[in-house]
Protein backbone atom coordinates (compact mmCIF):
# COMPACT_ATOMS: atom_id res chain seq x y z
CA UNK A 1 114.61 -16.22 -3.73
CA UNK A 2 115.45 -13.98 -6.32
CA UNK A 3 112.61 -13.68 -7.97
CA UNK A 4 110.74 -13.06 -4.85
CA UNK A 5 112.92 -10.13 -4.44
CA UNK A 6 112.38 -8.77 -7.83
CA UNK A 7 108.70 -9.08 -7.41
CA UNK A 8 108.76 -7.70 -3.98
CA UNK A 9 111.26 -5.02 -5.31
CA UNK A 10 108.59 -4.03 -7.93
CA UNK A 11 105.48 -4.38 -5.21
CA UNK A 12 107.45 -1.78 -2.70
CA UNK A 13 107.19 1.21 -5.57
CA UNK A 14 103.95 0.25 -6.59
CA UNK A 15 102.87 0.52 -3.01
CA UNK A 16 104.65 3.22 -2.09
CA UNK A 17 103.15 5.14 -4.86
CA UNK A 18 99.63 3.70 -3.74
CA UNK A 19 100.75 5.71 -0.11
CA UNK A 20 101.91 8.68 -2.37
CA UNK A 21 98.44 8.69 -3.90
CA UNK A 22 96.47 8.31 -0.68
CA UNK A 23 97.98 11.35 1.11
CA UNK A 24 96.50 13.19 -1.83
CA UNK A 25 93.21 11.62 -1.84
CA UNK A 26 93.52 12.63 1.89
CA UNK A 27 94.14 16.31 0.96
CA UNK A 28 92.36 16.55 -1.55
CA UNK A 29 89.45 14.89 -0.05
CA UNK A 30 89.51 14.49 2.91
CA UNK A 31 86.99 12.05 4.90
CA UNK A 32 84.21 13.26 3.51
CA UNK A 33 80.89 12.19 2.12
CA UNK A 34 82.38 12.37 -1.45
CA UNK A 35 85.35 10.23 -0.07
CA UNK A 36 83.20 7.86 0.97
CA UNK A 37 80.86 7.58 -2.31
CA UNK A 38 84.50 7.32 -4.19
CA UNK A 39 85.83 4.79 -2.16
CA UNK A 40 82.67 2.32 -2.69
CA UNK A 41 82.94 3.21 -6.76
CA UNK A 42 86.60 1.93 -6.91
CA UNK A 43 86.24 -0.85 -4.25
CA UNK A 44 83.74 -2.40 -6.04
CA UNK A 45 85.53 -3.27 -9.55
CA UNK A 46 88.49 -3.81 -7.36
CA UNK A 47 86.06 -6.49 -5.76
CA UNK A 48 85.71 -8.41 -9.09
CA UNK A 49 89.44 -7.79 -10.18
CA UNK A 50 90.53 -10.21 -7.32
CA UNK A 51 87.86 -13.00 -8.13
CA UNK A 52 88.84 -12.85 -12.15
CA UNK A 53 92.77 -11.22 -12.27
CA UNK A 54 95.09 -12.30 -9.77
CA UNK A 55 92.82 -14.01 -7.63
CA UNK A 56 90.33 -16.94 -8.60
CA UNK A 57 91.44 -17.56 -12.28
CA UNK A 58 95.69 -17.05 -11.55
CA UNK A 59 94.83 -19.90 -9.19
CA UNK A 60 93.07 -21.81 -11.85
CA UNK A 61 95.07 -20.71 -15.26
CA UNK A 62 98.15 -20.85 -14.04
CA UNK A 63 98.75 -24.89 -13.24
CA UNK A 64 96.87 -25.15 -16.04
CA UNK A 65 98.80 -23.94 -18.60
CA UNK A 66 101.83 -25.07 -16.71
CA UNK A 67 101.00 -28.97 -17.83
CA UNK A 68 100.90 -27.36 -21.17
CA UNK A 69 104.01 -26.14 -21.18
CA UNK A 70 105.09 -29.82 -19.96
CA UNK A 71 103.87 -30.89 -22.75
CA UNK A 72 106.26 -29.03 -24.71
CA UNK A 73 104.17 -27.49 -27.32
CA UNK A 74 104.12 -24.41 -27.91
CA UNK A 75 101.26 -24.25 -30.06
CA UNK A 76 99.11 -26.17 -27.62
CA UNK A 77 99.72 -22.85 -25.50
CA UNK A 78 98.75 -20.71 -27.70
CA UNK A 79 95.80 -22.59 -28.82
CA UNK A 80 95.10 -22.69 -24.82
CA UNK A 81 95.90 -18.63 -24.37
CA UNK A 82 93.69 -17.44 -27.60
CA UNK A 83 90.53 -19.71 -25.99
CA UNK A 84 90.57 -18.67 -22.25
CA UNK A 85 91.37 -14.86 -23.71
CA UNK A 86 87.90 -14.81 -26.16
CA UNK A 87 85.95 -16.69 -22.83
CA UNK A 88 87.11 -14.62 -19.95
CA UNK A 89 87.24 -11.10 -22.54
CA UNK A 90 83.07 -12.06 -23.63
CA UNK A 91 82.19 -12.80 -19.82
CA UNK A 92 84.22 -9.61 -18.66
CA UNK A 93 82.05 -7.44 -21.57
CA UNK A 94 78.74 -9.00 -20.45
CA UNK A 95 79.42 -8.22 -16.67
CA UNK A 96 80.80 -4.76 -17.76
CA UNK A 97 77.37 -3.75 -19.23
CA UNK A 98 74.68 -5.34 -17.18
CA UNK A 99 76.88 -3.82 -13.87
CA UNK A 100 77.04 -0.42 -15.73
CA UNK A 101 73.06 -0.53 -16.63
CA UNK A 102 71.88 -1.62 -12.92
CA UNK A 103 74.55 0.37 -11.36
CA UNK A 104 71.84 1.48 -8.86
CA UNK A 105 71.10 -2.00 -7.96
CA UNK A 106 74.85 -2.79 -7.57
CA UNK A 107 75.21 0.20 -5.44
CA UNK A 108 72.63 -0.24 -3.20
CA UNK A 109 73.61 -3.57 -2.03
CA UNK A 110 76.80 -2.39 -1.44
CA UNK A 111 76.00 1.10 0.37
CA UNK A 112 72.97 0.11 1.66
CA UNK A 113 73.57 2.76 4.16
CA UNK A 114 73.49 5.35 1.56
CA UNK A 115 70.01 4.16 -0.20
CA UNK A 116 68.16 4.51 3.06
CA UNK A 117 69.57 7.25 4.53
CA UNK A 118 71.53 9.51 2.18
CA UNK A 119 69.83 9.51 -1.29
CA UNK A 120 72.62 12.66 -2.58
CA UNK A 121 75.24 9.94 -1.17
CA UNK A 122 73.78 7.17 -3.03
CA UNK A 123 73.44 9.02 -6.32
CA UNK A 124 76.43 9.96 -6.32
CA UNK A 125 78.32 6.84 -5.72
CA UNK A 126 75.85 5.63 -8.59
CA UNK A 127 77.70 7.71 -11.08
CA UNK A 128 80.64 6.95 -10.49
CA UNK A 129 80.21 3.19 -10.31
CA UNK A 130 79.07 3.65 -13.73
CA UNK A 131 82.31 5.12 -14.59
CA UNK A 132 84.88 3.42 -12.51
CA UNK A 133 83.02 -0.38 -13.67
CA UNK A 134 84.69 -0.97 -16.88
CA UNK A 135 88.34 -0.69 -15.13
CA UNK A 136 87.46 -4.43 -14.41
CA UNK A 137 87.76 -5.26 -18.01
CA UNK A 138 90.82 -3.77 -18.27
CA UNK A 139 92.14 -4.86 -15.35
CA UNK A 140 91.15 -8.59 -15.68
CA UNK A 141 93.00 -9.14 -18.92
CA UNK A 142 95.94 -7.13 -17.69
CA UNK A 143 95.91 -10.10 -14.89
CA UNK A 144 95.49 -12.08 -17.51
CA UNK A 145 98.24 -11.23 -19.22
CA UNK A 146 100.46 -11.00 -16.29
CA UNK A 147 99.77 -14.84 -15.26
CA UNK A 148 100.72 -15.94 -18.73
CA UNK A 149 104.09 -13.64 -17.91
CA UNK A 150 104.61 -15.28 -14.15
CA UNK A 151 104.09 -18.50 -15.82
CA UNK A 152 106.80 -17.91 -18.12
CA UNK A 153 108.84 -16.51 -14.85
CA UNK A 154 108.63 -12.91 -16.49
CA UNK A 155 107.67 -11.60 -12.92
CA UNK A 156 108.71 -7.87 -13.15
CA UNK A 157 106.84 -6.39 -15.58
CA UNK A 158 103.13 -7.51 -13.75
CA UNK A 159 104.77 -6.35 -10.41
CA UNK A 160 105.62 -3.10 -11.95
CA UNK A 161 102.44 -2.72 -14.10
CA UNK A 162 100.32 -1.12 -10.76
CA UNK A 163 102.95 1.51 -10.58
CA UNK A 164 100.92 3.02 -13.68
CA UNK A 165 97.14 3.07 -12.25
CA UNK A 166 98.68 5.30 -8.82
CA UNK A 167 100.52 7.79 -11.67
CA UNK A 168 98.01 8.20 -13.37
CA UNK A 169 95.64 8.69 -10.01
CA UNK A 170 98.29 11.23 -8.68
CA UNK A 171 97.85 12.88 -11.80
CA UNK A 172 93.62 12.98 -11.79
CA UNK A 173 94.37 13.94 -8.24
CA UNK A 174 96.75 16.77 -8.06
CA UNK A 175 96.03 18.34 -12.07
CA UNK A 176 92.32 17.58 -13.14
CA UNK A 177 90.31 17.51 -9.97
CA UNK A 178 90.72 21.05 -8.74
CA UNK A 179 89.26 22.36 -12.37
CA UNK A 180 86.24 20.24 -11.67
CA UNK A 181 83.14 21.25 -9.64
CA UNK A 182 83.15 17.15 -7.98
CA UNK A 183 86.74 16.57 -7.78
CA UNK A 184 86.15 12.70 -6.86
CA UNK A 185 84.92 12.10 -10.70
CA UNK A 186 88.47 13.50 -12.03
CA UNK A 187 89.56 10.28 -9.76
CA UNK A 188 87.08 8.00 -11.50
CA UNK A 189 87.45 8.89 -15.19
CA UNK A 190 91.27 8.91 -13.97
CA UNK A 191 90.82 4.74 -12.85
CA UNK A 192 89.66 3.94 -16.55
CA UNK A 193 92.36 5.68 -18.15
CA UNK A 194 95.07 3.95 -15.90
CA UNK A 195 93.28 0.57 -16.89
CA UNK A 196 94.08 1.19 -20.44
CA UNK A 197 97.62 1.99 -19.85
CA UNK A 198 98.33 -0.71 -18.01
CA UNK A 199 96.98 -3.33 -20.29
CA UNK A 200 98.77 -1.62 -23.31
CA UNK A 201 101.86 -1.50 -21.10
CA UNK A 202 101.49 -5.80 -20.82
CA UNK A 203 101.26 -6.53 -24.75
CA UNK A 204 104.23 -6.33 -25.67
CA UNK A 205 106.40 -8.11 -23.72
CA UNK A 206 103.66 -11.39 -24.48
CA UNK A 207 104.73 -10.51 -28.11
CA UNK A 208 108.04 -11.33 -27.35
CA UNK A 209 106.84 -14.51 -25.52
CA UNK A 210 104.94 -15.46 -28.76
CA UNK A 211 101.97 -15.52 -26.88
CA UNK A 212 99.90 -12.38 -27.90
CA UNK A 213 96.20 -13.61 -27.69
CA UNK A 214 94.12 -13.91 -30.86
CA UNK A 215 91.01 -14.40 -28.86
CA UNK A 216 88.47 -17.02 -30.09
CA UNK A 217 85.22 -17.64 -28.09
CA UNK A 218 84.84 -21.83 -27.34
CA UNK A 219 83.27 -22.42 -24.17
CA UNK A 220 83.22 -26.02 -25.49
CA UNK A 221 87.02 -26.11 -25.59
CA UNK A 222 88.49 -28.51 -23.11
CA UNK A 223 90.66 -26.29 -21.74
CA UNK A 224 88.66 -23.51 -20.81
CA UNK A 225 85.91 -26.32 -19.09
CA UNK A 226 89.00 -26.96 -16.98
CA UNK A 227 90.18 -23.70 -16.19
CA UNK A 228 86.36 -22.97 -15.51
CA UNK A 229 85.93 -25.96 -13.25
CA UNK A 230 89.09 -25.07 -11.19
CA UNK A 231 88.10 -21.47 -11.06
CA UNK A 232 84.58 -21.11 -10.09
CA UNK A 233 85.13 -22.67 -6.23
CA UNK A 234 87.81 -20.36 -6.34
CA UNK A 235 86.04 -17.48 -7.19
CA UNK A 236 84.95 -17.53 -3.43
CA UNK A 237 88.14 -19.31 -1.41
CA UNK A 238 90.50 -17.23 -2.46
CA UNK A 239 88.79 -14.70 -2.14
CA UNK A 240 87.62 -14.76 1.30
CA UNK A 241 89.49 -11.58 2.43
CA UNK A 242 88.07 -9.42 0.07
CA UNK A 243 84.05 -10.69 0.78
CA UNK A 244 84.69 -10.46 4.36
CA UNK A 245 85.96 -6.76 3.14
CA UNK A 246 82.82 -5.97 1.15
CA UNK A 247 80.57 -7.03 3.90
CA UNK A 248 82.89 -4.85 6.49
CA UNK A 249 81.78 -1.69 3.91
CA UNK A 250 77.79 -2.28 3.57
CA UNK A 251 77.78 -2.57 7.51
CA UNK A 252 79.81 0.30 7.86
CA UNK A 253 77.90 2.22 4.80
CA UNK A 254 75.30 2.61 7.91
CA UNK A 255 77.89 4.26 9.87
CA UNK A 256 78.78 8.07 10.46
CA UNK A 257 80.21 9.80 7.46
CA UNK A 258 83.77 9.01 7.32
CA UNK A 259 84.11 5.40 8.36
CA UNK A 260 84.27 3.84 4.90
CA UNK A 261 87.28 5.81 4.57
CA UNK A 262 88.85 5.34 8.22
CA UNK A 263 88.33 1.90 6.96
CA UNK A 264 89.72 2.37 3.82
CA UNK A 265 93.12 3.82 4.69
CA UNK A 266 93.67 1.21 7.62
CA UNK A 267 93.74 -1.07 4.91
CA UNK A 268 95.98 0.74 2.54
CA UNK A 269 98.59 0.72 5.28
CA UNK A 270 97.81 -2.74 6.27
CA UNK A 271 98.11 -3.76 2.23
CA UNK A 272 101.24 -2.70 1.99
CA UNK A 273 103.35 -5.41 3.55
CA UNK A 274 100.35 -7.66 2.16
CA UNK A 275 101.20 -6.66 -1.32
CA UNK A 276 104.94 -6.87 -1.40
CA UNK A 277 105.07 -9.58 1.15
CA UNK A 278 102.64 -11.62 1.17
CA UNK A 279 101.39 -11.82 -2.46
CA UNK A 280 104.84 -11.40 -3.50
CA UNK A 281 106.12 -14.48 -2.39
CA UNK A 282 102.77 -16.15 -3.12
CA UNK A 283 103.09 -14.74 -6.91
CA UNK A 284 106.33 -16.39 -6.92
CA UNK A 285 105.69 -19.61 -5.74
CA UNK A 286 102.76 -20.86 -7.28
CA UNK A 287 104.01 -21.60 -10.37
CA UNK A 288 107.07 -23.15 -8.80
CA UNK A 289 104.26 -25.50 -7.02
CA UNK A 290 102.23 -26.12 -9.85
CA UNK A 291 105.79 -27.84 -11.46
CA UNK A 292 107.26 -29.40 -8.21
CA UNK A 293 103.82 -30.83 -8.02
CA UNK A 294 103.97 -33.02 -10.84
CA UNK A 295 108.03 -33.52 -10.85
CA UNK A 296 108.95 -33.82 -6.96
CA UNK A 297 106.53 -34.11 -4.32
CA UNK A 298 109.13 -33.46 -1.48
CA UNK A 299 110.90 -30.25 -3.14
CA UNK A 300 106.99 -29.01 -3.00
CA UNK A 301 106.74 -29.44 0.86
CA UNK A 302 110.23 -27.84 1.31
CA UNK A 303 109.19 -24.68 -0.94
CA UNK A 304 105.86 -24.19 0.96
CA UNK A 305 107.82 -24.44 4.01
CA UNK A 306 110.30 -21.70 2.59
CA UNK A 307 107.56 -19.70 1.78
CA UNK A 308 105.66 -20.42 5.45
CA UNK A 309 109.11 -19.16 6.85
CA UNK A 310 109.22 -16.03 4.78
CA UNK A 311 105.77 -15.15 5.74
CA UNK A 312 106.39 -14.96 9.36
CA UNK A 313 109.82 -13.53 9.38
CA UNK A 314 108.16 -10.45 7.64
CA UNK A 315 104.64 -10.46 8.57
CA UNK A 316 104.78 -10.56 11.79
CA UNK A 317 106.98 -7.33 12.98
CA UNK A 318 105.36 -5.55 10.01
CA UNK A 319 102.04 -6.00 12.07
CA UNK A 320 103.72 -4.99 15.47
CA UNK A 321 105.30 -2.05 14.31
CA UNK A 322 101.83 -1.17 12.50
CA UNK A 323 99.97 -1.48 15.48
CA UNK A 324 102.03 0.46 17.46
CA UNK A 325 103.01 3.39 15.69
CA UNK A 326 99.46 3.31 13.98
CA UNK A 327 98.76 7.45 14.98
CA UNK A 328 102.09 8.40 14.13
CA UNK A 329 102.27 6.81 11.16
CA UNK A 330 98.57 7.86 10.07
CA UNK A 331 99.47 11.35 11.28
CA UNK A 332 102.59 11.59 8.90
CA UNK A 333 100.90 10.41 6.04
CA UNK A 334 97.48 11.49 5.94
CA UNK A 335 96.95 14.42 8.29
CA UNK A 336 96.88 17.06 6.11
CA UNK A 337 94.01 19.94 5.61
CA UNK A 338 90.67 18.33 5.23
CA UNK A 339 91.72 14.87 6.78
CA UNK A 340 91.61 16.16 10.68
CA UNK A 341 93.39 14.65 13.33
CA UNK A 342 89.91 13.25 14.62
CA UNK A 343 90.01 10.81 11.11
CA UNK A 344 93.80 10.10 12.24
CA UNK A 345 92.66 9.23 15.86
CA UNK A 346 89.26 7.02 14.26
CA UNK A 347 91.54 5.49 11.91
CA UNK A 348 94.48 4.30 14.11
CA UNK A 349 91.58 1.93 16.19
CA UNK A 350 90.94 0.31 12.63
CA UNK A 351 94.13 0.25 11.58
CA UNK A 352 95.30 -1.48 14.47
CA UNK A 353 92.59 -3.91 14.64
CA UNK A 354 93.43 -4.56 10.75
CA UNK A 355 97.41 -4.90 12.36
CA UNK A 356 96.39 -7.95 14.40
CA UNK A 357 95.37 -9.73 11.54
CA UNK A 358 98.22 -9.08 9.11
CA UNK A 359 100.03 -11.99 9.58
CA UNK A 360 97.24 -14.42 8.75
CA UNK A 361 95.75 -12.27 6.06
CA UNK A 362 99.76 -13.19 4.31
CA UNK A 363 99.79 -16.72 5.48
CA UNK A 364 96.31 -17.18 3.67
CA UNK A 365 98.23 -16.40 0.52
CA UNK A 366 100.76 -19.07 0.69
CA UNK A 367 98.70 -21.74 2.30
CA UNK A 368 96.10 -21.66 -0.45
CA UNK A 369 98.53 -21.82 -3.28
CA UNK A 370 99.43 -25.10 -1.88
CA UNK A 371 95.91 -26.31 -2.64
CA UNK A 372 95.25 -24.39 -5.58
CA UNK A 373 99.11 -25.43 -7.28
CA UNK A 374 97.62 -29.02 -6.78
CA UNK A 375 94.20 -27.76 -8.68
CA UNK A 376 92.40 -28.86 -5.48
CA UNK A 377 89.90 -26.07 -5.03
CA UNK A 378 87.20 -27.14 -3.31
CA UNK A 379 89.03 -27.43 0.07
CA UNK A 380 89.98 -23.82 0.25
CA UNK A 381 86.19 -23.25 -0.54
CA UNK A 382 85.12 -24.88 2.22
CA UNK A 383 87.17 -23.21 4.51
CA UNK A 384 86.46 -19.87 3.29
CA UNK A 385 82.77 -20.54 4.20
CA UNK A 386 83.57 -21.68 7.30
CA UNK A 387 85.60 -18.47 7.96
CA UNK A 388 83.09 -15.62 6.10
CA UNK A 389 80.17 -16.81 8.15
CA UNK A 390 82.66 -16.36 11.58
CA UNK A 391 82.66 -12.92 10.46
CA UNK A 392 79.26 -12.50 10.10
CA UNK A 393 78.82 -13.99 13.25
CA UNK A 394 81.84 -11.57 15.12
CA UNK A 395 80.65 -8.21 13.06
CA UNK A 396 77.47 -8.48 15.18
CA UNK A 397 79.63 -9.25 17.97
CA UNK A 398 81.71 -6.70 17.71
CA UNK A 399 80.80 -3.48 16.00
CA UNK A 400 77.27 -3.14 17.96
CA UNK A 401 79.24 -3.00 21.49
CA UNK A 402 81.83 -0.99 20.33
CA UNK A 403 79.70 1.71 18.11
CA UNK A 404 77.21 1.97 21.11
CA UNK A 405 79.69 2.02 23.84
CA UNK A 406 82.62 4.33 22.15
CA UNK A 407 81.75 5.04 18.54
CA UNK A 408 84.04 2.92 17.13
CA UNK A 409 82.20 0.38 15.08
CA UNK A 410 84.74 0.60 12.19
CA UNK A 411 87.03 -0.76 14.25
CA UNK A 412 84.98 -3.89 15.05
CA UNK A 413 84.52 -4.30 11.15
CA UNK A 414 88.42 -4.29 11.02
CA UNK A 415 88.36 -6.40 14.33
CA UNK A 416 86.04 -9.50 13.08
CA UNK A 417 88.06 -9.52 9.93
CA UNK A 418 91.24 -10.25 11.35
CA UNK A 419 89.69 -13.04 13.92
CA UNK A 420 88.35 -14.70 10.61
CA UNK A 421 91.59 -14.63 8.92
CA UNK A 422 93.35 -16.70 11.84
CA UNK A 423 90.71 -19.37 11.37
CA UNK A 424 91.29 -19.32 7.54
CA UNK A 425 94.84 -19.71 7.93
CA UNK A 426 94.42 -22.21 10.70
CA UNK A 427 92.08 -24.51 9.02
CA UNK A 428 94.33 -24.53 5.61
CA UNK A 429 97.22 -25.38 7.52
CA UNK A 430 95.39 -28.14 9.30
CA UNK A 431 93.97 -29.39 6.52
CA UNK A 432 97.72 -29.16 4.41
CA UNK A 433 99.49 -31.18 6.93
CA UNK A 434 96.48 -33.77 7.08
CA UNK A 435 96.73 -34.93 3.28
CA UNK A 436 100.44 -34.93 4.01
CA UNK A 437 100.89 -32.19 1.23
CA UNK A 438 103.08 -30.48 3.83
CA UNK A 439 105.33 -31.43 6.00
CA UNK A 440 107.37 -29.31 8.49
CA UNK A 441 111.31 -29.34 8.06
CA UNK A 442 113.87 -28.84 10.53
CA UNK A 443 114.51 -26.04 12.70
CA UNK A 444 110.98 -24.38 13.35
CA UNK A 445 111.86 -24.30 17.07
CA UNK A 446 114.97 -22.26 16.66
CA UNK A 447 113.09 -20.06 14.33
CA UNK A 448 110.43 -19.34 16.87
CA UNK A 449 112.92 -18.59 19.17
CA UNK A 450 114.79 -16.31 17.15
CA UNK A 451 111.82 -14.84 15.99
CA UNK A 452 110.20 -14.34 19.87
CA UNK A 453 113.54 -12.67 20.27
CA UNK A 454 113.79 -10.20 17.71
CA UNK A 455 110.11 -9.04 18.09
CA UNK A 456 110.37 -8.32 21.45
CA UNK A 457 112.94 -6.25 21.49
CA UNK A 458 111.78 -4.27 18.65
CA UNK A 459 108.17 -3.48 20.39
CA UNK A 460 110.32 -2.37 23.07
CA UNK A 461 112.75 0.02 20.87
CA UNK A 462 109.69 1.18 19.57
CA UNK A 463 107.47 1.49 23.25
CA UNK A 464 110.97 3.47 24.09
CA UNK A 465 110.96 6.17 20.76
CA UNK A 466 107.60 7.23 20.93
CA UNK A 467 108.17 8.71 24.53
CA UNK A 468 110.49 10.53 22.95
CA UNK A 469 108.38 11.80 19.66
CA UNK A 470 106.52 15.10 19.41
CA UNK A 471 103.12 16.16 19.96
CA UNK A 472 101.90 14.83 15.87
CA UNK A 473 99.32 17.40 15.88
CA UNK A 474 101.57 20.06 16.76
CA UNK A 475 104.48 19.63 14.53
CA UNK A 476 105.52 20.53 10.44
CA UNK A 477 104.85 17.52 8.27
CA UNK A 478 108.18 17.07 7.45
CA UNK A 479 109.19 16.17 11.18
CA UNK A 480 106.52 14.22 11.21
CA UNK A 481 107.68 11.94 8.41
CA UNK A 482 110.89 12.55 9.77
CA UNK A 483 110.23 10.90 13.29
CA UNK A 484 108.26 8.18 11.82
CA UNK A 485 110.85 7.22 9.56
CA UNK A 486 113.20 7.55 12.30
CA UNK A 487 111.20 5.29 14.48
CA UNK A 488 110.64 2.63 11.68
CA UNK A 489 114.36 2.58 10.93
CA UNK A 490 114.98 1.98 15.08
CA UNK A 491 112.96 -0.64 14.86
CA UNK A 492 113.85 -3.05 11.32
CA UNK A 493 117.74 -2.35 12.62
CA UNK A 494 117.27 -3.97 16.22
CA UNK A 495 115.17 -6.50 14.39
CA UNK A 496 117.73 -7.47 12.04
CA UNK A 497 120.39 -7.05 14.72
CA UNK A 498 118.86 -9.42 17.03
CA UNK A 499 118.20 -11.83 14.38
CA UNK A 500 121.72 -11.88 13.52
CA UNK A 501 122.98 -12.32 17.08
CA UNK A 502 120.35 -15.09 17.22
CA UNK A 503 122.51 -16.82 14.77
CA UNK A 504 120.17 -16.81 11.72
CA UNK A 505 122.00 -16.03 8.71
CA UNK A 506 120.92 -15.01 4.61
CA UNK A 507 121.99 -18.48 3.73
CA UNK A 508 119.33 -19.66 6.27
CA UNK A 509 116.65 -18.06 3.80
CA UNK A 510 117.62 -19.68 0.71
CA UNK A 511 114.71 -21.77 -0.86
């Protein structure tokens, strides 16, 4: 529980720096066909940092090195450490320069929009792929380093280390990019520089750890085969989310300008419970699983079922109160000289169609640590098919009705993605409670009920208070942020209220 907190803790500034940041890139740029090229440029390393950071290889490194810390020898670790560094740094270098040479290639699979039908659009996105693509280096050994730190239950400093790539942003944002002629490449040179910083930040608190890499290259060594096995199925299952993401971004690349970055800043707002939440207490207990898994099988059900619990008693009134203050809350944030309250009004349809979703896109993090703790990762592959080819299925479903019929089609993007999620989460469950790796404890029913409670009459608190707000387009930004904050605060104290009346109690939330 603790450490949960302190990650969480550390995930709340980071993201509330990422907000600080986007209501400058809103200024500053607006929804615009710059914004737009930007947004790809970053998204794309950002892409790849999931699959080889904290996503796909935390999954596989990290119960791997835990049964060499069972082993109890240190220099086994480092031995371990030094070989998976030189692999993963030699792959990350060879990606780095064939992505940078056929940056054109890479960027017009992923605007595809843009190389048809805007060529200025697509060159420019072009250049700044080529400079935003190496912050995947950096970033993937700074996740690299920050596993071997989790591991080690160090979780602070990686949940503060983010907190660095939005100062540095603000920075690029606020001091370099009004001197330049295209203000969006102050923001991409301004992404490398952050990915240094952060990985310098990392090093030396692995010194103290005795664990600073001496990287050797030996893709024979056993232990990279194994992290290497585990990893590449869960290059993709884990991963899911972020595809379905990337595929949301070439559809909507053939969109009017703007609705990459409607897109984008629904899921900013929609990543900010995710990140402290959701990976938070994912972060947390994987390594806990990865141990329990090979000590106590039953302490491992009662820990997912901690986590399962967590998940829901924050996800899901984060993603009520999202979807229904989504205008006020864009309004407050982002409307602000050349975002217009049109982008607010475009982006409150994705942002609540990202909203419904919320919930499973958290529970996805949990239940596939309970595969991935138990190095099974072919299950969560399977599953993440399953789910990425529903969203193929419900983009055409979806965003053709609604661009034709209302111009919304971002929203069906958002829309299909948060369908998929519930069958990801669905199916993992399912398949968790049939191989008997999980089994419910006690008191689920009085949680519902509880929960059900609480909700309810916080969507109503809410429904009430924004009858009472101003006119958003009308008013200063500061009551703006004022009401909103207001409203937000109306809403977490019924919550908790009701809760507490309901009888639940913070010794109920002890792991």
């Amino acid at each position: 529980m603790q450490s949960s907190l302190i990650v969480s803790s550390m995930t709340m500034l980071s993201r509330v720096m990422g907000l600080a940041r986007d209501v400058l890139f809103a200024r500053y740029l607006g929804a615009e066909a710059s914004a737009d090229a930007f947004y790809i440029a970053f998204k794309i390393p950002n892409f790849l940092r999931r699959l080889f950071a904290e996503g796909a290889f935390a999954q596989a490194f990290v119960p791997v090195l835990s049964e060499y810390r069972a082993r109890g020898s240190h220099a086994a670790v480092r031995q371990f450490v030094d070989a998976i560094a030189g692999s993963l740094g030699s792959a990350l270098i060879v990606i780095t320069l064939l992505v940078v040479v056929a940056a054109p290639l890479v960027t017009a699979i992923f605007g595809m929009g843009f190389f048809l039908n805007n060529p200025e659009k697509f060159e420019l996105t072009t250049s700044l792929l080529r400079i935003t693509f190496p912050y995947l280096l950096l970033i993937s050994l700074t996740g690299f380093a920050g596993a071997i730190l989790n591991s080690y239950d160090r979780f602070a400093v990686p949940a503060f280390t983010p907190v660095l790539l939005n100062a540095v942003l603000i920075i690029a944002a606020v001091v370099v990019s009004p001197m330049l002629e295209t203000p969006v490449y102050a923001l991409a040179w301004g992404v490398v520089v952050a990915g240094v910083i952060q990985l310098l930040f990392q090093l030396p608190f692995l010194m103290r750890l005795g664990l600073l890499p001496h990287p050797r290259v030996d893709w024979g060594d056993e232990s990279v085969r194994k992290v290497l096995k585990l990893m590449a199925p869960a290059m993709f299952g884990v991963s899911v989310g972020q595809i379905n993401l990337l595929l949301d971004t070439i559809l909507a690349s053939f969109l009017p300008d703007g609705s990459i970055t409607w897109l984008y800043f629904s899921d900013r707002l929609t990543e900010l419970p995710l990140g402290v939440f959701g990976i938070g207490i994912a972060t947390v207990v994987l390594p806990t699983l990865a141990r329990q898994h090979i000590d106590d099988v039953t302490q491992f059900s009662k820990t997912l079922d901690w986590a399962l619990r967590m998940i829901l008693l924050i996800g899901l009134p984060a993603a009520l109160a999202l979807a229904v203050l989504a205008e006020p809350i864009l309004f407050a944030l982002f409307q602000y000289d050349n975002y217009r309250p049109e982008d607010v009004r475009m982006s409150s349809y994705s942002l609540r169609a990202y909203a419904i979703g919320l919930t499973a896109f958290m529970l996805i993090k949990v239940l596939a640590s309970g595969f991935f703790s138990r190095q099974d990762t072919r299950t969560p592959v399977r599953v993440g098919v399953i789910a990425m080819v529903a969203n193929m299925v419900l983009n055409l479903l979806f965003v053709v009705p609604l661009h034709y019929l209302w111009g919304i089609g971002h929203a069906g993007l958002a829309l299909a993605t948060s369908a998929s999620a519930f069958l990801n989460a669905g199916l993992l469950f399912h398949l968790l409670r049939k191989q008997k790796a999980y089994c419910p404890q006690s008191g689920w029913g009085r949680f519902a009920l509880r929960s059900l409670f609480a909700n309810c009459m916080m969507v109503a608190v809410l429904l009430v208070g924004l009858t009472w707000a101003s006119d958003m387009v009308t008013v200063a930004w500061h009551t703006r942020i004022a009401e909103v904050l207001g409203l937000c605060g109306a809403g977490m104290a019924i919550y908790l209220t009701c809760l507490w009346v309901s009888g639940l109690r913070l010794a109920d939330l002890k792991a």
